[in-house]
Protein backbone atom coordinates (compact mmCIF):
# COMPACT_ATOMS: atom_id res chain seq x y z
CA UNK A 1 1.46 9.55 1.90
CA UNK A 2 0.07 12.79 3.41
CA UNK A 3 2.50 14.85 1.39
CA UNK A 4 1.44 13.26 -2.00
CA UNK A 5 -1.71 13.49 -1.23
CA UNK A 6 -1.50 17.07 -0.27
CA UNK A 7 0.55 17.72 -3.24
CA UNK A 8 -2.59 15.97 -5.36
CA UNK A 9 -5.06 18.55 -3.49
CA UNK A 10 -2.82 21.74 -3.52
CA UNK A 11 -2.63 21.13 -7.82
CA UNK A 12 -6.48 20.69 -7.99
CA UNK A 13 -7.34 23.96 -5.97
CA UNK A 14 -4.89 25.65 -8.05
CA UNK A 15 -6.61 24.49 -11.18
CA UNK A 16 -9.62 25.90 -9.64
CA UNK A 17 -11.29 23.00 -8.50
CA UNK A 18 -14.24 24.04 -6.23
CA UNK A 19 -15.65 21.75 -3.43
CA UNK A 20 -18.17 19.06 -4.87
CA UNK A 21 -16.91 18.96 -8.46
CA UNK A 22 -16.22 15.65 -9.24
CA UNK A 23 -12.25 14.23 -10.43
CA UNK A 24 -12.38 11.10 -12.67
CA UNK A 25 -9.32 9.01 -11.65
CA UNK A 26 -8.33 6.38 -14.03
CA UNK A 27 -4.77 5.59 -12.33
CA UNK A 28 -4.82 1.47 -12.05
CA UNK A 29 -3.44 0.02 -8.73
CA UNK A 30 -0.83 1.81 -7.03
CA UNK A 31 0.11 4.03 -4.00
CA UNK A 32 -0.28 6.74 -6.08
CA UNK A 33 -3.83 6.09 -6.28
CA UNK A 34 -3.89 5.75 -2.77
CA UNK A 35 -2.50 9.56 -2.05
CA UNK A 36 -5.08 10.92 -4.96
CA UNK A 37 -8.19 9.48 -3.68
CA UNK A 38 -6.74 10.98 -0.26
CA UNK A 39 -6.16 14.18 -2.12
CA UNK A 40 -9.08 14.45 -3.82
CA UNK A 41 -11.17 14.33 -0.52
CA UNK A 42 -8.15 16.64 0.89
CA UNK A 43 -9.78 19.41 -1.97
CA UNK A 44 -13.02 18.84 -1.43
CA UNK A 45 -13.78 17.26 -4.35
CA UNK A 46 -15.91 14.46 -5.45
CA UNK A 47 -13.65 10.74 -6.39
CA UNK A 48 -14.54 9.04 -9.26
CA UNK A 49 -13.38 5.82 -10.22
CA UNK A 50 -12.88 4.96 -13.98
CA UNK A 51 -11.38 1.81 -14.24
CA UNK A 52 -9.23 1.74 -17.29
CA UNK A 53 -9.55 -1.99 -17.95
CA UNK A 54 -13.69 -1.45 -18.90
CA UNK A 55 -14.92 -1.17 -22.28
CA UNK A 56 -14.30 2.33 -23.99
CA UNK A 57 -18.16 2.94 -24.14
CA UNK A 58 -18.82 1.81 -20.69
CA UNK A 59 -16.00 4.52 -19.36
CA UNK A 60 -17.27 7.18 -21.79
CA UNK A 61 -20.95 6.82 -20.10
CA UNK A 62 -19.93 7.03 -16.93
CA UNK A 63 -18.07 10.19 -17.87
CA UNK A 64 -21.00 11.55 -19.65
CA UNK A 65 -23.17 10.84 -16.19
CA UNK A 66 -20.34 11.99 -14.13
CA UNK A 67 -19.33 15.26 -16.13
CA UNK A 68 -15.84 15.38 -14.06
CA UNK A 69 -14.16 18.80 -14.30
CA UNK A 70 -10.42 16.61 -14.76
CA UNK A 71 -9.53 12.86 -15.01
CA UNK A 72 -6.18 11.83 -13.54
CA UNK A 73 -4.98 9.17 -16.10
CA UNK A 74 -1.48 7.90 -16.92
CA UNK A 75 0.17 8.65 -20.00
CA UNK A 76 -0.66 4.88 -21.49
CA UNK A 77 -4.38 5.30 -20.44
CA UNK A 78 -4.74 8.94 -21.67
CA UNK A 79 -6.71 7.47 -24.79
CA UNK A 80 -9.71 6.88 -22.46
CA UNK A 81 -10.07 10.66 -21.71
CA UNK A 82 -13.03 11.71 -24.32
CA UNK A 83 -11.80 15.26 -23.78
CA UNK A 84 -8.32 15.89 -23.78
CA UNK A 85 -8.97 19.42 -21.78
CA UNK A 86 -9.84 17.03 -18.91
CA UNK A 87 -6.98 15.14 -18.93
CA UNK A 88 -4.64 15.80 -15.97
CA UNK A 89 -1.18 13.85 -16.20
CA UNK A 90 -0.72 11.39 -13.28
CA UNK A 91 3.23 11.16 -13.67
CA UNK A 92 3.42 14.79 -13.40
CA UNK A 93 0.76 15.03 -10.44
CA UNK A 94 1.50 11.72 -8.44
CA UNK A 95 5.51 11.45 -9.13
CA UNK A 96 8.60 13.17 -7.52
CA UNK A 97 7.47 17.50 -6.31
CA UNK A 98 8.88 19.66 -8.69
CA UNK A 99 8.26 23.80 -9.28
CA UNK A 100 5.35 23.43 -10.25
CA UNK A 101 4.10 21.60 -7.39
CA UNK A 102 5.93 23.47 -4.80
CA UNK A 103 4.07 26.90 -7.01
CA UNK A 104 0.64 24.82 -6.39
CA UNK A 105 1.03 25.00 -3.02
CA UNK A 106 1.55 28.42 -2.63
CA UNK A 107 -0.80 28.95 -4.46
CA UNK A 108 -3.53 27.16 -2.33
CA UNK A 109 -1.22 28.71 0.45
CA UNK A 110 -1.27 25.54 1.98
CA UNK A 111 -4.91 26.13 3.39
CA UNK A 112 -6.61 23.13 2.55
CA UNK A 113 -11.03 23.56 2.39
CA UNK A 114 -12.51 22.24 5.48
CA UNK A 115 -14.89 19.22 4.39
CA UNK A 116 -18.61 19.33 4.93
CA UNK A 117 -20.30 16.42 5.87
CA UNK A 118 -23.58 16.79 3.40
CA UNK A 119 -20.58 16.86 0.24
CA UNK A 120 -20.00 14.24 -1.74
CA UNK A 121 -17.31 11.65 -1.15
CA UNK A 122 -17.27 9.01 -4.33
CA UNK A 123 -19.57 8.47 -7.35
CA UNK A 124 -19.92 4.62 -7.80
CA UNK A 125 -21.44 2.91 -10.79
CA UNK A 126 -23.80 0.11 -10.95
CA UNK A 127 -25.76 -1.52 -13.35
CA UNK A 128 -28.42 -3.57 -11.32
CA UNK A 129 -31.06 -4.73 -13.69
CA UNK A 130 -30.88 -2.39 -16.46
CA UNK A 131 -27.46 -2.47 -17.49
CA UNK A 132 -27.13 1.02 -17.99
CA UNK A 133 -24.89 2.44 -15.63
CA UNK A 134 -26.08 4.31 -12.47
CA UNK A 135 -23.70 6.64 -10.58
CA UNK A 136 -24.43 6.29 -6.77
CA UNK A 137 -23.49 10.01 -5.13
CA UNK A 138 -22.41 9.33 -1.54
CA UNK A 139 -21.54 11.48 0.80
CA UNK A 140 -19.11 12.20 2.95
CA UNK A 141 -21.61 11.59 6.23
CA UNK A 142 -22.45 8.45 4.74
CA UNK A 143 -18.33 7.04 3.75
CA UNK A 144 -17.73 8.79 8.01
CA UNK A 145 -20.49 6.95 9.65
CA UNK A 146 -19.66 3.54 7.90
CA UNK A 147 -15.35 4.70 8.85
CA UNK A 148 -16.92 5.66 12.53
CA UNK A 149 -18.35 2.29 13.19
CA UNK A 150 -15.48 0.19 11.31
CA UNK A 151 -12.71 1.45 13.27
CA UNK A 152 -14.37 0.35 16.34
CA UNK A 153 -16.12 -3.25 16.18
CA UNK A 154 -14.97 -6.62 16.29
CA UNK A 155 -13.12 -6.46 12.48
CA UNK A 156 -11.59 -2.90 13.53
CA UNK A 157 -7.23 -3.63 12.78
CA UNK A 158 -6.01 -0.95 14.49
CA UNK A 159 -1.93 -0.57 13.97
CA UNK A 160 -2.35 -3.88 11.93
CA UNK A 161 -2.16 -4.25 8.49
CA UNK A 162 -4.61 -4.45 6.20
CA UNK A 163 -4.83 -6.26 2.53
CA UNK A 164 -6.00 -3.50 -0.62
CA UNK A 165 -7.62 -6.18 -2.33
CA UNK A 166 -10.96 -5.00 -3.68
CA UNK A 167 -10.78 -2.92 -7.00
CA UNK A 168 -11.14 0.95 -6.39
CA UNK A 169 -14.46 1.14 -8.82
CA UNK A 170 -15.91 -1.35 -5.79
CA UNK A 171 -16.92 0.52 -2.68
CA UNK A 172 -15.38 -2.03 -0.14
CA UNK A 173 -12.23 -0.33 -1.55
CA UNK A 174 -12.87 2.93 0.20
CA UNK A 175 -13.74 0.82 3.42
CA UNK A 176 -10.72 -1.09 3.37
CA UNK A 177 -8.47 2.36 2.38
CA UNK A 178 -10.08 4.68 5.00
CA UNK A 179 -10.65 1.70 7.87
CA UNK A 180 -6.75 1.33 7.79
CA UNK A 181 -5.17 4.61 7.49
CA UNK A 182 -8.20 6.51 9.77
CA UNK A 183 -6.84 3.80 12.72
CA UNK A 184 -2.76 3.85 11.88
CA UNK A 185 -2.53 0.82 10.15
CA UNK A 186 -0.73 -0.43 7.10
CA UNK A 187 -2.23 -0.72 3.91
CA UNK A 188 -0.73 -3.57 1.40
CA UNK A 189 -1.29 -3.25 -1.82
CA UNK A 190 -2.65 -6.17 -3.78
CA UNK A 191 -1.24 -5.80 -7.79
CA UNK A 192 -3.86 -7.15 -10.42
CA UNK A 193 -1.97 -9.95 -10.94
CA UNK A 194 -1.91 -11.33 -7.66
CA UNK A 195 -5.57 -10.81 -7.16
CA UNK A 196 -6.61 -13.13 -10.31
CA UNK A 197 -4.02 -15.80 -9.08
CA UNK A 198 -5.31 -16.58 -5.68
CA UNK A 199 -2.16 -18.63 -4.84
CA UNK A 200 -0.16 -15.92 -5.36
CA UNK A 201 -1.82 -14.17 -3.33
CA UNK A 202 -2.41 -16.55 -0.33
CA UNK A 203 1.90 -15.80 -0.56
CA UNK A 204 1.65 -12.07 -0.20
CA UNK A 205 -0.89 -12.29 2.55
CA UNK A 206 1.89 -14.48 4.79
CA UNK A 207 4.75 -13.08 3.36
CA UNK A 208 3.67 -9.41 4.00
CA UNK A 209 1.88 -10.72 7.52
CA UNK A 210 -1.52 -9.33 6.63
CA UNK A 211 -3.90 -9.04 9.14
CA UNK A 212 -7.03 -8.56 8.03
CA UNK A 213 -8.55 -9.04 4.59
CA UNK A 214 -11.80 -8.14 3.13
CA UNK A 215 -12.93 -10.89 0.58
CA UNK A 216 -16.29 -11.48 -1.18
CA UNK A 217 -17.43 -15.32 -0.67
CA UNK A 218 -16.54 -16.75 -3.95
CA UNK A 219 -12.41 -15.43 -3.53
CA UNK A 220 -12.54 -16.49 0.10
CA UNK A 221 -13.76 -19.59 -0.99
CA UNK A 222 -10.68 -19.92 -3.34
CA UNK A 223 -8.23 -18.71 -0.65
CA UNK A 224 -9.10 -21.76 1.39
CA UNK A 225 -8.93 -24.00 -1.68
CA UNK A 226 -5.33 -22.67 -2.32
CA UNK A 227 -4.34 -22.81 1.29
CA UNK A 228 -5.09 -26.40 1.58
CA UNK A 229 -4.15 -27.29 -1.87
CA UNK A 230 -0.50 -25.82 -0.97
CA UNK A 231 -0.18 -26.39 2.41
CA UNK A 232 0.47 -22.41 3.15
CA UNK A 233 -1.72 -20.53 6.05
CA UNK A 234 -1.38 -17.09 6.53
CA UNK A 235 0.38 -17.00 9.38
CA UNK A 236 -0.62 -13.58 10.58
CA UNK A 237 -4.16 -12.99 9.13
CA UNK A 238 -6.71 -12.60 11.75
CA UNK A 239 -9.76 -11.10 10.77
CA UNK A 240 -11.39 -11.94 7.39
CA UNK A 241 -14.50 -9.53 6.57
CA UNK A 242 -16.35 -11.08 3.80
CA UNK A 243 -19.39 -9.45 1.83
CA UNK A 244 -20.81 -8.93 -1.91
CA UNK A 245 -22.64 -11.72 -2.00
CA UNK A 246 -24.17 -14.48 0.07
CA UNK A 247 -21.33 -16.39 2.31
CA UNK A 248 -21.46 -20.07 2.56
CA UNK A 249 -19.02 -21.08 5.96
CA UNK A 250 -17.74 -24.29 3.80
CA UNK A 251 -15.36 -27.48 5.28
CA UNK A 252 -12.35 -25.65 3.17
CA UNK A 253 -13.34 -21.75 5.05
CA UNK A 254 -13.94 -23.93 8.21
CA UNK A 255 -10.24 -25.46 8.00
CA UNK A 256 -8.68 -22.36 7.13
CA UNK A 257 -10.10 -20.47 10.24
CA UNK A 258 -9.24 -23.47 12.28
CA UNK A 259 -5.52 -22.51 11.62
CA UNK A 260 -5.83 -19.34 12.45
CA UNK A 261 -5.77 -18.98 15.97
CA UNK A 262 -8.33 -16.23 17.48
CA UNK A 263 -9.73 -15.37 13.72
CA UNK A 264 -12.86 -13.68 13.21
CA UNK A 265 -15.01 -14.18 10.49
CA UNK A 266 -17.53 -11.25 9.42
CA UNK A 267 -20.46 -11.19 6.91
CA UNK A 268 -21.27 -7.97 5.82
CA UNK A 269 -24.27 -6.58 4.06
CA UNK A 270 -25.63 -3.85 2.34
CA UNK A 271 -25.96 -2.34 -1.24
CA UNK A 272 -23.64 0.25 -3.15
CA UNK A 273 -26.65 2.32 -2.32
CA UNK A 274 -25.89 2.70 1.51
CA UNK A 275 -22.57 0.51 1.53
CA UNK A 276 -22.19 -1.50 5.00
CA UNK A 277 -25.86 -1.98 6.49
CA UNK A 278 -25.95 -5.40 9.25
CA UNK A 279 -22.73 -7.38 9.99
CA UNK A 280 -22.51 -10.69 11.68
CA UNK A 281 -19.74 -11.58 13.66
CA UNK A 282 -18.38 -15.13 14.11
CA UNK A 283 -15.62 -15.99 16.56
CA UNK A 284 -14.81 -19.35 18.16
CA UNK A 285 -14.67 -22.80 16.92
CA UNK A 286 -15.08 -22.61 12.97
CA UNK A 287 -17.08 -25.82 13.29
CA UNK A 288 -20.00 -24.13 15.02
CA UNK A 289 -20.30 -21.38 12.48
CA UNK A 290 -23.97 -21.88 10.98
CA UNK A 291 -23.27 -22.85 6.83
CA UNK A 292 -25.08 -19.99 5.72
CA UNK A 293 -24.38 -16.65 7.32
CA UNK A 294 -27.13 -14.14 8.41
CA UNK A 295 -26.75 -10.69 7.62
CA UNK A 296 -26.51 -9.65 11.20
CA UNK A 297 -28.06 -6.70 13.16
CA UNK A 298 -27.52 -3.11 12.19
CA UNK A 299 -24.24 -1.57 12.25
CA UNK A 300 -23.71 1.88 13.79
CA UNK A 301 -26.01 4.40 12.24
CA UNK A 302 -27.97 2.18 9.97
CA UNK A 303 -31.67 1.11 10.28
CA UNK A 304 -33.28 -2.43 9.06
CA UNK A 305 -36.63 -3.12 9.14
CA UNK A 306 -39.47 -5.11 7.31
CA UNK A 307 -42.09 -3.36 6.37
CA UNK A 308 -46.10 -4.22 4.54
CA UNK A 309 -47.32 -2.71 1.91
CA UNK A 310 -48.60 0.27 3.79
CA UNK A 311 -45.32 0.11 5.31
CA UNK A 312 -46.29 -0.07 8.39
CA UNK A 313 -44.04 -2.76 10.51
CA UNK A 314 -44.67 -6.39 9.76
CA UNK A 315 -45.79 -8.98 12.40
CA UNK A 316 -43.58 -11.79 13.42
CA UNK A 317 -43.54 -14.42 10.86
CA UNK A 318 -45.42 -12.63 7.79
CA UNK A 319 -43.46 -11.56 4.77
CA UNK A 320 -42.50 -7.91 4.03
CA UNK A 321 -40.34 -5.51 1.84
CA UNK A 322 -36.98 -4.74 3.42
CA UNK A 323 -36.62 -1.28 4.05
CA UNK A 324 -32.71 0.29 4.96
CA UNK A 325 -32.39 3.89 6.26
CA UNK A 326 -30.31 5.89 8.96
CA UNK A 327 -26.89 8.34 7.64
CA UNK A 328 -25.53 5.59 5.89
CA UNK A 329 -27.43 6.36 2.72
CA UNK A 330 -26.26 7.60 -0.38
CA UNK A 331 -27.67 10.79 -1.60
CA UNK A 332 -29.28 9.02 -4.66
CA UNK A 333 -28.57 8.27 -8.25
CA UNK A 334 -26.25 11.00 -10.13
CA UNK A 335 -28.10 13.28 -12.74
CA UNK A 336 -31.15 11.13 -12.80
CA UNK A 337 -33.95 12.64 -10.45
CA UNK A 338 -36.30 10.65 -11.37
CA UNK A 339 -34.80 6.98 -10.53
CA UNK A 340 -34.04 8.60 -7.26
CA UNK A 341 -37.74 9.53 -6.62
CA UNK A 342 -38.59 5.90 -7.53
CA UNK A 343 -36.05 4.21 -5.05
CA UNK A 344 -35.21 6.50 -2.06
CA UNK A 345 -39.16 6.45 -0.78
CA UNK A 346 -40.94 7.43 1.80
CA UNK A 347 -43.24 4.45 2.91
CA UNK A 348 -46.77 5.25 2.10
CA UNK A 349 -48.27 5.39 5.72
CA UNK A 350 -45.30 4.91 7.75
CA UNK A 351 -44.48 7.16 10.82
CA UNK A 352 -41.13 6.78 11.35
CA UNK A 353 -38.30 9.14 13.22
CA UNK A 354 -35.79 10.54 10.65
CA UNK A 355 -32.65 8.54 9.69
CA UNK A 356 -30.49 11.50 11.46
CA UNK A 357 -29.11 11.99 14.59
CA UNK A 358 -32.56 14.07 16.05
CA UNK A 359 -34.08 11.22 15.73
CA UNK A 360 -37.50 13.59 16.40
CA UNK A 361 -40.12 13.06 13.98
CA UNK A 362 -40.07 15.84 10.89
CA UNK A 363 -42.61 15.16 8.12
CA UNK A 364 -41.89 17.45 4.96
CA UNK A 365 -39.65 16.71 1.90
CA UNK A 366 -37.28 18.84 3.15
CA UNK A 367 -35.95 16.31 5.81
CA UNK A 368 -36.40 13.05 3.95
CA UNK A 369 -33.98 10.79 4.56
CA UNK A 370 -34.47 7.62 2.44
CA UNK A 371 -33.94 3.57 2.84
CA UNK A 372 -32.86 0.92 0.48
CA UNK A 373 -36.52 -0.88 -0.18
CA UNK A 374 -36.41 -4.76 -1.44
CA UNK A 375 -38.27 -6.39 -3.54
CA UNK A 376 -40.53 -9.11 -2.10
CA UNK A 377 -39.94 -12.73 -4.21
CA UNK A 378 -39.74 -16.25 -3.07
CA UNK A 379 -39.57 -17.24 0.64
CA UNK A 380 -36.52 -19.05 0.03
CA UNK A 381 -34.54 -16.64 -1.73
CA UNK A 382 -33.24 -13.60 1.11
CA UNK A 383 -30.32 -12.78 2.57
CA UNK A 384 -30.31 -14.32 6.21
CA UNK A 385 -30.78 -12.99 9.36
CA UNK A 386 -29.71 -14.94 13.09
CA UNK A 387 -31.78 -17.39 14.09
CA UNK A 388 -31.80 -19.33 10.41
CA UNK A 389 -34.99 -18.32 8.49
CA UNK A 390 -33.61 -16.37 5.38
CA UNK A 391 -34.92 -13.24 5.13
CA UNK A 392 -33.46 -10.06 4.89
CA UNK A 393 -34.33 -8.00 7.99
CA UNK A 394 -36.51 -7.31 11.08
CA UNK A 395 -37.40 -4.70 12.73
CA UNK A 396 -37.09 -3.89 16.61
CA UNK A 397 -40.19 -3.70 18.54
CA UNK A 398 -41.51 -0.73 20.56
CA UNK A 399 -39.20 2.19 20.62
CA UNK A 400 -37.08 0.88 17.85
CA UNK A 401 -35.87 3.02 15.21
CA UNK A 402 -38.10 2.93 11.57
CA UNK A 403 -36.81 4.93 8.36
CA UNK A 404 -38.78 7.21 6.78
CA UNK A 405 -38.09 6.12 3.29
CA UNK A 406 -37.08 2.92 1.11
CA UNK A 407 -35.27 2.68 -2.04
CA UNK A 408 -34.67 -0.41 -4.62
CA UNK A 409 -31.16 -1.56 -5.35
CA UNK A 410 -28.66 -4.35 -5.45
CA UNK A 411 -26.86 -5.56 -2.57
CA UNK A 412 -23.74 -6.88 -1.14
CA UNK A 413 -23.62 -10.13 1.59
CA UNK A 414 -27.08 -11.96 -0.02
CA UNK A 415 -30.09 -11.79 -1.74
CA UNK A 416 -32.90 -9.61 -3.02
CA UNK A 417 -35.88 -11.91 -2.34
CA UNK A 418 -38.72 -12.24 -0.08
CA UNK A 419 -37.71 -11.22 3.65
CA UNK A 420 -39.67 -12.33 6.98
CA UNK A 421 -39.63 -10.93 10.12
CA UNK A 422 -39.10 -13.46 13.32
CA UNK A 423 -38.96 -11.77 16.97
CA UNK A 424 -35.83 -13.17 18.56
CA UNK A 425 -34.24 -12.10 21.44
CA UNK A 426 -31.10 -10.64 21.32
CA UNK A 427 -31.12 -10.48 17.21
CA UNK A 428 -31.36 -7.10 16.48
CA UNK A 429 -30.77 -3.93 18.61
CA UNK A 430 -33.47 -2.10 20.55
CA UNK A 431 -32.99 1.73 20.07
């Protein structure tokens, strides 16, 4: 894998590809794939998933937002390449080294660019409410602090293997590549086939002994339907991370778990805009796992909090805007200043230390570092935090951490709606 991927970044520098242009890669699920979004990063260069099964106008916008300087298609999906200049051939690039290759890498002379943290990493579209696409630039400190704190908690599969289930346009793709490979594990491909036939693939995850899966609710739901409807567990799996939209801990999840001795169940949240924000971890009897997950306290390097209108920190009980900040923050929305303005905020009023390492207070534009800002709706509507009112953070009291800006986007692992702050001990983190 390290030589293809090497090979991958050793043909891009020699096509001149500078660090932070951006590489459309239209390549369908394979290892291939696998070794050029590794090479891509390896080159310093910006990935950019263009999933060949969308509609031709959908793919040419995102091209025409992302403006990559080559697009690594195969031969049968080179029709989706507006420009044929950009086309780079994936047989050629991904298959067995030839001359060409081995003159690539002399080329480069096998000095690969080192990789600075503020670059980019992936450009990841999302419609949200307008249905125009929306590239999400995130960067490489952003994809490294989410990595950082994977490869250590409670769903961290060191040496184990790991299921490559989510589609590579989807950002829990790059968690589930980078959490694997960054901690020696095994990465198992899931084909497209097997992924919209869950029984087939409740037989690859026992048959290859996967042990750990990352599943939004509705397929996990469907996993546990097939598992009982067949009579087939998993025999291996042992961690089951689940986010992208609200998870509901059903009878069928319940009896799943239950035959899965030691498994841990995590719910994940956060939007495409800052990827992985709160997790909550579930381990134990199945049976006691509340029905409707919270979201969970913040993960390494991310900040939650619930903020007025003034944004100044909400008291317990009262209603506020949900406000995410801290390094795992995307840089903002590609080529479109002006959304980014709009959405990564600074909260009118609110002192807060910046969402970097310093953590010392540093007013200015130059040092804003924004947070993913909610929309306040209906009191039932939120994602969930621990203790069972839904809402969709809190914030810690006294020294705890505040961001010093807000943004509006989607999410992943609940809601959108109105989010209240409860003061519970032991719920979230004091920092």
């Amino acid at each position: 894998m390290r030589e293809r991927a090497e090979r991958v970044a050793w043909r891009l520098l020699a096509l001149g590809t500078r660090p932070g242009d951006r590489i459309g890669l239209a390549t369908g699920r394979s290892r291939e794939t696998i070794a050029a979004v590794l090479g891509i990063a390896k080159a310093g260069a910006v990935c950019v998933p263009l999933d060949p099964a969308y509609p031709a106008a959908r793919l040419a916008a995102m091209v025409d937002q992302a403006r990559p300087v080559r697009i690594i298609a195969r031969a049968a999906d080179a029709a989706l390449v507006p420009d044929p200049g950009l086309l780079l051939d994936a047989e050629s690039l991904l298959d067995a080294p030839d001359a060409r290759t081995a003159q690539d890498a002399r080329t480069a002379q096998e000095v690969l660019p080192a990789i600075d943290l503020a670059g980019g990493a992936y450009v990841l579209f999302t419609s949200g409410s307008t249905g125009r696409p929306k590239g999400v630039a995130m960067p490489h400190r952003s994809l490294a602090a989410l990595i950082g704190w994977q490869i250590r908690g409670a769903s961290a599969a060191p040496g184990r293997t790991t299921a490559q289930y989510a589609p590579l346009s989807f950002d829990v793709s790059f968690q589930e590549i980078y959490s694997t490979l960054c901690c020696g594990g095994t990465l198992r491909l899931v084909t497209e086939d097997e992924r919209r036939d869950m029984a087939a693939s409740l037989r690859l995850l026992d048959r290859a002994e996967v042990e750990r899966v990352f599943l939004p609710y509705v397929a996990l739901q469907q996993l546990a339907e097939a598992s009982a409807a067949l009579g087939i567990v998993p025999r291996r799996l042992r961690i089951i991370v689940s986010s992208g939209e609200q998870l509901r801990v059903t009878d069928e999840i319940r009896a799943l778990l239950a035959a899965l001795p030691g498994a841990v169940l995590e719910n994940q949240y956060g939007p495409t805009e800052s990827h992985v924000v709160t997790r909550h971890t579930m381990t134990g009897p199945p049976a006691s796992f509340p029905l409707l997950a919270p979201i969970g306290t913040p993960v390494e390097g991310a900040e939650v909090h619930v903020l007025d209108e003034r944004g100044r920190p909400v008291p317990a009980g009262v209603k506020g805007e949900l406000y995410l900040g801290g390094a795992v923050l995307a840089d903002g929305y590609l080529g479109d200043p002006a959304l980014t303005a709009e959405r990564f905020v600074r909260p009118a009023g609110h002192r807060g230390a910046p969402a970097l390492p310093d953590r010392r207070p540093r007013p200015g534009p130059a040092r804003r570092h924004p947070a993913l800002r909610r929309p306040r709706g209906h009191p039932g509507e939120g994602p969930r935090l621990p203790g069972g009112a839904r809402r969709g953070g809190t914030r810690p009291d006294g020294a705890g951490r505040t961001p010093e800006g807000g943004a509006r986007a989607g999410g992943r692992g609940g809601g959108t709606q109105g989010h209240r702050r409860t003061d519970r001990p032991g719920r979230l983190p004091r920092r």
